[in-house]
Structure formats: C-alpha cells, structure tokens
PDB file of N, CA and C in Angstrom:
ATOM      1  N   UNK A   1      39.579  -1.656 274.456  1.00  0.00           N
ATOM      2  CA  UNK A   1      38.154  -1.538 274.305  1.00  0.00           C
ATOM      3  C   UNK A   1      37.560  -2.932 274.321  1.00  0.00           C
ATOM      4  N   UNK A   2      36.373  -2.953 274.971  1.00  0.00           N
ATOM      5  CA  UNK A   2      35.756  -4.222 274.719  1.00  0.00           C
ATOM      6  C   UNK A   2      34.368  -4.135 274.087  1.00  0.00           C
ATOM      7  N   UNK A   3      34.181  -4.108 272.805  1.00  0.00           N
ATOM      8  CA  UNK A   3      33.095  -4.030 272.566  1.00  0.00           C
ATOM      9  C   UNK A   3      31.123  -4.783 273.619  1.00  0.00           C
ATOM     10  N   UNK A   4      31.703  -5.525 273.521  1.00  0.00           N
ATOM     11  CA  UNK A   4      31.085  -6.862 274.108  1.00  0.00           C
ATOM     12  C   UNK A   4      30.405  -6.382 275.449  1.00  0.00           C
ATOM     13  N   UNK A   5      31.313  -5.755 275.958  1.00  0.00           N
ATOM     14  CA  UNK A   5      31.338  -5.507 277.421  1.00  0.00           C
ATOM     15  C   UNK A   5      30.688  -3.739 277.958  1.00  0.00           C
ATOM     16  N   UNK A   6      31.126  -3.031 276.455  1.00  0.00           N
ATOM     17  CA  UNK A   6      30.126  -1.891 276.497  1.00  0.00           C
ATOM     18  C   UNK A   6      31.341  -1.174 277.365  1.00  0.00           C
ATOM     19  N   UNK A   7      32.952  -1.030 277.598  1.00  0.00           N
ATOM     20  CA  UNK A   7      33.551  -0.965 278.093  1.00  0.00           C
ATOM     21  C   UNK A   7      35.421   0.099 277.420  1.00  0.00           C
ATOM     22  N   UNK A   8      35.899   1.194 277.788  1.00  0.00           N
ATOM     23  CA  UNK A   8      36.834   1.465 277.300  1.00  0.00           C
ATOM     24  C   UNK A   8      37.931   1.306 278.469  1.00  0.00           C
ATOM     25  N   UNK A   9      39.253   1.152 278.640  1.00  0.00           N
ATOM     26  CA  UNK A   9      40.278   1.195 279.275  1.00  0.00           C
ATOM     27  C   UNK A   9      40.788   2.023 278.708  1.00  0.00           C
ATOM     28  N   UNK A  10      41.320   3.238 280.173  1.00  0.00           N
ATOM     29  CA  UNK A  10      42.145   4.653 279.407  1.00  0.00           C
ATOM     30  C   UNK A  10      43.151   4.755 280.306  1.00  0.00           C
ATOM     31  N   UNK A  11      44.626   4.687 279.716  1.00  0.00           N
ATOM     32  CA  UNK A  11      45.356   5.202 280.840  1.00  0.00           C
ATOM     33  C   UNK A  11      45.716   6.694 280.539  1.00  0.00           C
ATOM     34  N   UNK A  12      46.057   7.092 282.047  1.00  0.00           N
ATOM     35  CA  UNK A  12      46.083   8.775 282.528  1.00  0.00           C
ATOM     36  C   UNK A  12      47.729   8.833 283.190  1.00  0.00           C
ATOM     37  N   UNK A  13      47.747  10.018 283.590  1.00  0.00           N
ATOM     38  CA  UNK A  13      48.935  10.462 284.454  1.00  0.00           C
ATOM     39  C   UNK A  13      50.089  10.211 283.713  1.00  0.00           C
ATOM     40  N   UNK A  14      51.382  10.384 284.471  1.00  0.00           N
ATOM     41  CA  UNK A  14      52.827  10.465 283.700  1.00  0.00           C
ATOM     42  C   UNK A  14      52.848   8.838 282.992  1.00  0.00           C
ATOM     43  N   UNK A  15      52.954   8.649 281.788  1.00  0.00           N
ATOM     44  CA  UNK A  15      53.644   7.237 281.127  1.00  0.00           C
ATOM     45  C   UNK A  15      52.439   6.610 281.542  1.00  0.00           C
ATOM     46  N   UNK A  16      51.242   6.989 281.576  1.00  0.00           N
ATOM     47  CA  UNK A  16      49.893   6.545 281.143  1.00  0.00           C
ATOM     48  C   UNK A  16      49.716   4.880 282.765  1.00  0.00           C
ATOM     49  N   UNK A  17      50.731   5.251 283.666  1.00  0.00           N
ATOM     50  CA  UNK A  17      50.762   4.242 284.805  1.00  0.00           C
ATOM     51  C   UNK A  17      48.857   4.631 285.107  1.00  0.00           C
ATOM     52  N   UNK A  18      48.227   4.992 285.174  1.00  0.00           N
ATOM     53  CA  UNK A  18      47.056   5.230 285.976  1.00  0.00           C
ATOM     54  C   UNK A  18      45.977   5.093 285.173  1.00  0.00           C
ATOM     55  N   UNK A  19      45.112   3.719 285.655  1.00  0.00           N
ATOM     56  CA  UNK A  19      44.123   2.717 283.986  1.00  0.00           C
ATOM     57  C   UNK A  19      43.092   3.174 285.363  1.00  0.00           C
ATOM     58  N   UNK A  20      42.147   3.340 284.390  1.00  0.00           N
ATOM     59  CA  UNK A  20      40.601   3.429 284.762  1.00  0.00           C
ATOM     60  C   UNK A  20      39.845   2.445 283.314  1.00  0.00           C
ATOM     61  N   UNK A  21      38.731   1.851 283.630  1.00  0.00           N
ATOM     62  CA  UNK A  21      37.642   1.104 283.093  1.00  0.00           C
ATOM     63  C   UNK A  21      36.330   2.185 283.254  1.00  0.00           C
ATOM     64  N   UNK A  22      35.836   2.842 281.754  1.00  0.00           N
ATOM     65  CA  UNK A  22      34.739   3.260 282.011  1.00  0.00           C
ATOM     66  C   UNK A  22      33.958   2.340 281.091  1.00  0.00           C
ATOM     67  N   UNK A  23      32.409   2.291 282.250  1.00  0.00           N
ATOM     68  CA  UNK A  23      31.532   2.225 281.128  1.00  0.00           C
ATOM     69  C   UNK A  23      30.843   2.796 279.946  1.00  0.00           C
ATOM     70  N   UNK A  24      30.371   2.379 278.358  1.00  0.00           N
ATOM     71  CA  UNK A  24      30.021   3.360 277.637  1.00  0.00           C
ATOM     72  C   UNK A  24      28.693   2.923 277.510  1.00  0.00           C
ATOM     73  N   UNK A  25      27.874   3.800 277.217  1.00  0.00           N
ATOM     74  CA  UNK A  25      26.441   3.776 277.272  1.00  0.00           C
ATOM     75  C   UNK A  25      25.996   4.341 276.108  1.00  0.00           C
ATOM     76  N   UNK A  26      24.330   4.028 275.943  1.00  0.00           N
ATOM     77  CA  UNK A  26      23.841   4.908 274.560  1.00  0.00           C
ATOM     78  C   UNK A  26      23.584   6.504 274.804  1.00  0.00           C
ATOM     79  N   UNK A  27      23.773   6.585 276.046  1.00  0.00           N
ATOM     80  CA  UNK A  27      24.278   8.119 276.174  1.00  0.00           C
ATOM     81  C   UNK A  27      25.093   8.426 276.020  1.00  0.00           C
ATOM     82  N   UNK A  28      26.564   7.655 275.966  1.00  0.00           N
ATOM     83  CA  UNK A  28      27.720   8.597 276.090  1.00  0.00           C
ATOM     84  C   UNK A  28      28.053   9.156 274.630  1.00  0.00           C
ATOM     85  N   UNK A  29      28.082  10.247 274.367  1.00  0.00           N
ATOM     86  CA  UNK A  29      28.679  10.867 273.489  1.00  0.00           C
ATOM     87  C   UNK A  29      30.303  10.880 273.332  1.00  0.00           C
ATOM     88  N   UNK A  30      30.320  10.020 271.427  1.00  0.00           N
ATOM     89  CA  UNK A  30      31.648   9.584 271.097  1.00  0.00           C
ATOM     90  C   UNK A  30      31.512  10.718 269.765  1.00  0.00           C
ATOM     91  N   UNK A  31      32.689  11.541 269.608  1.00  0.00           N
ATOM     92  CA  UNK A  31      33.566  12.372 268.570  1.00  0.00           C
ATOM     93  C   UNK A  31      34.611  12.244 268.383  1.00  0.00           C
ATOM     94  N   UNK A  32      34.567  11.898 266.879  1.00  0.00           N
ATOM     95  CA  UNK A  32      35.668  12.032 266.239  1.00  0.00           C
ATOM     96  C   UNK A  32      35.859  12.643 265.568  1.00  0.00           C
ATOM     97  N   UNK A  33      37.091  13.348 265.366  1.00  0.00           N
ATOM     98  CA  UNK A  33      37.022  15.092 263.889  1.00  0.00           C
ATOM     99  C   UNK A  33      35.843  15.695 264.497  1.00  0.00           C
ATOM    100  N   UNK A  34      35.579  15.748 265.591  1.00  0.00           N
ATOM    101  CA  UNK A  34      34.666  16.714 265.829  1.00  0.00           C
ATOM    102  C   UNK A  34      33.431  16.420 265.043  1.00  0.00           C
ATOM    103  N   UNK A  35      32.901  14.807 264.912  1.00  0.00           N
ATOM    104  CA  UNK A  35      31.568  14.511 264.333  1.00  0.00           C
ATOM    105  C   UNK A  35      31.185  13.302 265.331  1.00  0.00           C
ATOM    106  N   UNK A  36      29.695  13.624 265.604  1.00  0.00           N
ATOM    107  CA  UNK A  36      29.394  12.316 266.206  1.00  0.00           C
ATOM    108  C   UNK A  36      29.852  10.599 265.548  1.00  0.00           C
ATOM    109  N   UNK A  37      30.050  10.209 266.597  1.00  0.00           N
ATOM    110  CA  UNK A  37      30.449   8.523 265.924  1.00  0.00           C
ATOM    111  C   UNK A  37      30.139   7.421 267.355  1.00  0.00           C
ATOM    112  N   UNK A  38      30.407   6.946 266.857  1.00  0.00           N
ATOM    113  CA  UNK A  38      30.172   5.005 267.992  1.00  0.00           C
ATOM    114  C   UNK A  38      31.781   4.983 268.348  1.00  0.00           C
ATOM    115  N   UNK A  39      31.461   4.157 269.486  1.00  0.00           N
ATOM    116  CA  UNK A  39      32.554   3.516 270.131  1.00  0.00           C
ATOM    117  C   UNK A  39      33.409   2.356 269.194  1.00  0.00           C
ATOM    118  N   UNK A  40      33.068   2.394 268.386  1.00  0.00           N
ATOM    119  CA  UNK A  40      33.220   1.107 267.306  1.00  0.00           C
ATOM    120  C   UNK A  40      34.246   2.322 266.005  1.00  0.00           C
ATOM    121  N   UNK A  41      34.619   3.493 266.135  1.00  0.00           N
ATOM    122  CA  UNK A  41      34.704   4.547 265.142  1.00  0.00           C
ATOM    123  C   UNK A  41      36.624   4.911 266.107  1.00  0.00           C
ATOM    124  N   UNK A  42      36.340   4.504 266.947  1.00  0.00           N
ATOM    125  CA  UNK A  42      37.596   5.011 268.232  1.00  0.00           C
ATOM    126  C   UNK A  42      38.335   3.667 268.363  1.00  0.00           C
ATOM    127  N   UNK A  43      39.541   3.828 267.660  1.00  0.00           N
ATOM    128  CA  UNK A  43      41.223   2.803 267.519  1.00  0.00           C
ATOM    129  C   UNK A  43      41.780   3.094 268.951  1.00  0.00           C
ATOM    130  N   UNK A  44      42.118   1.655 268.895  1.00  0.00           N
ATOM    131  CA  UNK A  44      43.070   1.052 270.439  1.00  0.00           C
ATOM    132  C   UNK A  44      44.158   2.029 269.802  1.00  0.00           C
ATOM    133  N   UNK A  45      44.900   2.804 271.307  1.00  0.00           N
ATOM    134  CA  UNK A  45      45.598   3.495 271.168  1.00  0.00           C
ATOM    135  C   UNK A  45      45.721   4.749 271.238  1.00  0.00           C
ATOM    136  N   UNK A  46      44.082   5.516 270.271  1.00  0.00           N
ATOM    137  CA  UNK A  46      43.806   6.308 270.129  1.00  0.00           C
ATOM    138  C   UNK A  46      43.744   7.510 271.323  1.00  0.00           C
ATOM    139  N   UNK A  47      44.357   8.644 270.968  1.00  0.00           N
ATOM    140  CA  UNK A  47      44.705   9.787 272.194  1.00  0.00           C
ATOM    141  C   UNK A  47      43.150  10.184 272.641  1.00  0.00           C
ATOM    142  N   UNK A  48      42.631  10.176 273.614  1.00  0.00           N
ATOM    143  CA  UNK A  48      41.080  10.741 273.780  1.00  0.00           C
ATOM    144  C   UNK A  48      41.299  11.636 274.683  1.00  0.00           C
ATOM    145  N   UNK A  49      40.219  12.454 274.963  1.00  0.00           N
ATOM    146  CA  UNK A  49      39.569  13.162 276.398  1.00  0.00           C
ATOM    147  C   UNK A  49      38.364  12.923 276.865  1.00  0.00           C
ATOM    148  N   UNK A  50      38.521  12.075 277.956  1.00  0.00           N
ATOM    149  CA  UNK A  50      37.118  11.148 278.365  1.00  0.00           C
ATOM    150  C   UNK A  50      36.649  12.018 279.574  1.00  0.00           C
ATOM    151  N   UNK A  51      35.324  11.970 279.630  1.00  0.00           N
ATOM    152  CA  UNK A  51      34.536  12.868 281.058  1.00  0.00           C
ATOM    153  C   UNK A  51      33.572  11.576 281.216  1.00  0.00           C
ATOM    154  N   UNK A  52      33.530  11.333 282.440  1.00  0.00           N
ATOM    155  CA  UNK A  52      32.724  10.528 283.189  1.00  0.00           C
ATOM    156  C   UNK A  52      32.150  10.292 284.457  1.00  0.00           C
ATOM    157  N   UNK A  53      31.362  10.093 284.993  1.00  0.00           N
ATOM    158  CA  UNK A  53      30.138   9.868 286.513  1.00  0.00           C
ATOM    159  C   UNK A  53      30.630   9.136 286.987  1.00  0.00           C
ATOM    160  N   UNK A  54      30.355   8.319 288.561  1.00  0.00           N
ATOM    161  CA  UNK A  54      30.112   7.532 289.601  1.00  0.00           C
ATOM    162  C   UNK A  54      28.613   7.220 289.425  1.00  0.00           C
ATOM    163  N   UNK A  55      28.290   5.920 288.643  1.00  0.00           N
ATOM    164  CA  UNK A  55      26.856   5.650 288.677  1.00  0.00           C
ATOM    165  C   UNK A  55      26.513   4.630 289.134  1.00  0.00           C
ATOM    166  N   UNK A  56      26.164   4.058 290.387  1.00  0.00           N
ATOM    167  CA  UNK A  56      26.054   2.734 290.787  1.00  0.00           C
ATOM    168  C   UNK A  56      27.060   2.317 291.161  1.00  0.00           C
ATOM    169  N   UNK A  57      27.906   2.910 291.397  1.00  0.00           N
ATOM    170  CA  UNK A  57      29.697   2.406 291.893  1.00  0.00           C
ATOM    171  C   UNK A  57      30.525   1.767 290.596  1.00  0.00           C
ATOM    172  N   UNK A  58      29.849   2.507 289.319  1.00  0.00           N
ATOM    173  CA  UNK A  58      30.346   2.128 287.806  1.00  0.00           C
ATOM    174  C   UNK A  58      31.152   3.759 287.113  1.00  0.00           C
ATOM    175  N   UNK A  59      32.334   3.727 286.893  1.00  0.00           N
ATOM    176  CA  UNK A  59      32.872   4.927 286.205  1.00  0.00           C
ATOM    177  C   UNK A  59      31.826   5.212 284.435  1.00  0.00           C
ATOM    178  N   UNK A  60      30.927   5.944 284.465  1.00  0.00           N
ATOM    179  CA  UNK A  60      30.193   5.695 283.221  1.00  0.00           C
ATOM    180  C   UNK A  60      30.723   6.605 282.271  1.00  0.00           C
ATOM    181  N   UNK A  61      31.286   6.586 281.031  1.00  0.00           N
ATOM    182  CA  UNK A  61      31.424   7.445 280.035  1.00  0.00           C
ATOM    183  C   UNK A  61      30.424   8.901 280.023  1.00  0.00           C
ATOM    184  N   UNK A  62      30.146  10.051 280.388  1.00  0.00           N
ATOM    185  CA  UNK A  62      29.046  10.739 279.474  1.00  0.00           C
ATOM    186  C   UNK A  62      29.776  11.570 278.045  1.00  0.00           C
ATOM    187  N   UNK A  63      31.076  11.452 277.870  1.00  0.00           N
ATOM    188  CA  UNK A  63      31.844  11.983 276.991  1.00  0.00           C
ATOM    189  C   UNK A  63      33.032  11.315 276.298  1.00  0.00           C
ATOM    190  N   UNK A  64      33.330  10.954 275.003  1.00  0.00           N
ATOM    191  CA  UNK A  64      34.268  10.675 275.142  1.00  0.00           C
ATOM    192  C   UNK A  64      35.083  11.184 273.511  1.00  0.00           C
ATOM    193  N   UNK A  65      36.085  12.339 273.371  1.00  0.00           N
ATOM    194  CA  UNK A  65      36.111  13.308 272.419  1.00  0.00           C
ATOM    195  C   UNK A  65      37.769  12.550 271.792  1.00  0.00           C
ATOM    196  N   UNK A  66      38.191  11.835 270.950  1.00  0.00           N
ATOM    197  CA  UNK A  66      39.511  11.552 269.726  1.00  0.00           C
ATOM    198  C   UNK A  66      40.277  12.535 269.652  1.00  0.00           C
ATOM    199  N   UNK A  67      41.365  12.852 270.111  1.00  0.00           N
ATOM    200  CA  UNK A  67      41.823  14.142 269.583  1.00  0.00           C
ATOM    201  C   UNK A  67      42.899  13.803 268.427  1.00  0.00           C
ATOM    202  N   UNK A  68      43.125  14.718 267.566  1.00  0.00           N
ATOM    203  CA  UNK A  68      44.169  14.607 266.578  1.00  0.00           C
ATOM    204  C   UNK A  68      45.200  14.094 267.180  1.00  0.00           C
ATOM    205  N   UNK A  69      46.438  13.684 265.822  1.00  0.00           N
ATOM    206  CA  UNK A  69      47.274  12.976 266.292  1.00  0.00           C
ATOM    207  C   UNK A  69      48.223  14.227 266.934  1.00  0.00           C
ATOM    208  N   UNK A  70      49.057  14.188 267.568  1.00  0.00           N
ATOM    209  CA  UNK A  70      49.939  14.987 268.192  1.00  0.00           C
ATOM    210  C   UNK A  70      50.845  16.096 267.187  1.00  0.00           C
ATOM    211  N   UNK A  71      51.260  16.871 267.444  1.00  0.00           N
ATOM    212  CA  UNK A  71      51.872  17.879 266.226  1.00  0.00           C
ATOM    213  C   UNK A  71      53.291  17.797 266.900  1.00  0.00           C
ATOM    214  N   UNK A  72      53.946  18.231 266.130  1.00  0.00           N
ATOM    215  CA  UNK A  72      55.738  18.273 266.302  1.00  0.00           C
ATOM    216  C   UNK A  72      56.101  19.079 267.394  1.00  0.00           C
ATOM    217  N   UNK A  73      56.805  18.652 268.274  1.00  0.00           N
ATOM    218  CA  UNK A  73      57.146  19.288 269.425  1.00  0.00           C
ATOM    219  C   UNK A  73      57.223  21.028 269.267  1.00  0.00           C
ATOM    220  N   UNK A  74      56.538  21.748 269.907  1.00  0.00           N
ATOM    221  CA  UNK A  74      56.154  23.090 270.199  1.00  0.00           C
ATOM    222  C   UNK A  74      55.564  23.724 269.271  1.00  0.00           C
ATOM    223  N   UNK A  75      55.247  22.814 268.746  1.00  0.00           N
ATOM    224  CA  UNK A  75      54.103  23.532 267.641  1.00  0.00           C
ATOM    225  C   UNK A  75      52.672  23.649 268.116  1.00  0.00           C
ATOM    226  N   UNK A  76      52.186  23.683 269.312  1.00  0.00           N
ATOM    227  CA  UNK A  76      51.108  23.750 269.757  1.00  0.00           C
ATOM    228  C   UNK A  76      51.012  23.596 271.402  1.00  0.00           C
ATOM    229  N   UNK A  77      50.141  23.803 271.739  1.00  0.00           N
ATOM    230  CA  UNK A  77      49.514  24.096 273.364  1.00  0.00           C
ATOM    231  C   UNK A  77      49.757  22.537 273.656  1.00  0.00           C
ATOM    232  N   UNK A  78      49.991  21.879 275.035  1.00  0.00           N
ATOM    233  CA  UNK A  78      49.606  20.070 275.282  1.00  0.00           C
ATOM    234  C   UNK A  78      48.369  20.560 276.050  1.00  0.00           C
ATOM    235  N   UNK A  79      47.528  19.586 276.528  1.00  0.00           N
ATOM    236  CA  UNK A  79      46.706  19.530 277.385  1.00  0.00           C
ATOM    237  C   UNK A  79      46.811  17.857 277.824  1.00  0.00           C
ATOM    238  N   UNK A  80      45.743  17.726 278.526  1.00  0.00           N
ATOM    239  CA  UNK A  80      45.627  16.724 279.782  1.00  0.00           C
ATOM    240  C   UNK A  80      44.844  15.464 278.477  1.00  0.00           C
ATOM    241  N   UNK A  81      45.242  14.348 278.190  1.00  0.00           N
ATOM    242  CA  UNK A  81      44.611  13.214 277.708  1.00  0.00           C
ATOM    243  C   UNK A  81      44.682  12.113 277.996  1.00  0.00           C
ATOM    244  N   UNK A  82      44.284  10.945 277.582  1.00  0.00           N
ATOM    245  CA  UNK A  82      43.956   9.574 277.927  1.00  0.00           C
ATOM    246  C   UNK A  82      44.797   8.847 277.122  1.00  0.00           C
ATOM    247  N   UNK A  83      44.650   7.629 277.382  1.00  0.00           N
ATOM    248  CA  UNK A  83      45.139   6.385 276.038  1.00  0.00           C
ATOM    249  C   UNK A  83      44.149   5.536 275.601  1.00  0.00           C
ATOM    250  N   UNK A  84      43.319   5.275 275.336  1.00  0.00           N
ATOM    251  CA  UNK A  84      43.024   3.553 274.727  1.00  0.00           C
ATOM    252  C   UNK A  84      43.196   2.831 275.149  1.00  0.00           C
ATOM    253  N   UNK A  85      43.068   1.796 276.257  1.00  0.00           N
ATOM    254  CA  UNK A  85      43.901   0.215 276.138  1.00  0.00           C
ATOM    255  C   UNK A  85      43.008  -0.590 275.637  1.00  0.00           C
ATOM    256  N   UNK A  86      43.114  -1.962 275.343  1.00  0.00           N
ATOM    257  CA  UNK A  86      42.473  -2.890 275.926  1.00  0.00           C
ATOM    258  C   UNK A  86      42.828  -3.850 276.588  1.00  0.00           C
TER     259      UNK A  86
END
C-alpha cells in the first residue's frame, strides 16, 4: 500500500505471481468485518476482494472488501482473492 500515492498492490492467480496497482479514491468503498473503514484500516498482507474500472488508462478501486482470516482446511467454501503488497 502506498498511502501517499492513494495506491494498493494486489497479487492474484496461482502463488499470487499476477500484481496489479489499483488506484483508491474517495469513492472507493473499503470494508472491514463488514463495516465501512479507510484504506489506512487494511494491513499489508491482508486477504481482500478488490473490484475495479479502466479510468483514464488507471485500474481505479470502486470496491475493496478484507476478508477473514482463512479457516482450517475444509472447513469452508474457498473463493477467488487478492493479497496486499507493497
């Protein structure tokens, strides 16, 4: 994350090889526990599910949702998430 820069790095795909740079805006909506929060509320590292535009040839945040920490192998559904970098 770069605060400064108004900026998150998320890696995707198998072993998180595939980094995208979105921008975050005072639109983008940040949740954590399922409560609104700031980009400033979301830890490097942290597992997310980010949704974002093509705005100006800029990847822009309009979503970006914390999910709990992971549960013990088969104790639950996986779905598709992000990483944190900075």
């Amino acid at each position: 994350m770069d605060l400064t820069e108004g900026t998150v790095r998320v890696a995707t795909g198998w072993f998180g090889l595939l980094r995208r740079t979105l921008s975050v805006t005072s639109d983008t909506q940040v949740q954590v526990d399922s409560r609104q929060r700031t980009l400033m509320d979301v830890s490097e590292g942290a597992q997310v599910k980010a949704s974002y535009e093509m705005r100006d040839g800029k990847n822009v945040a309009t979503h970006i949702d914390v999910t709990p920490p992971a549960q013990r192998p088969g104790a639950g559904s996986q779905g598709s998430a992000a990483v944190v970098r900075s």
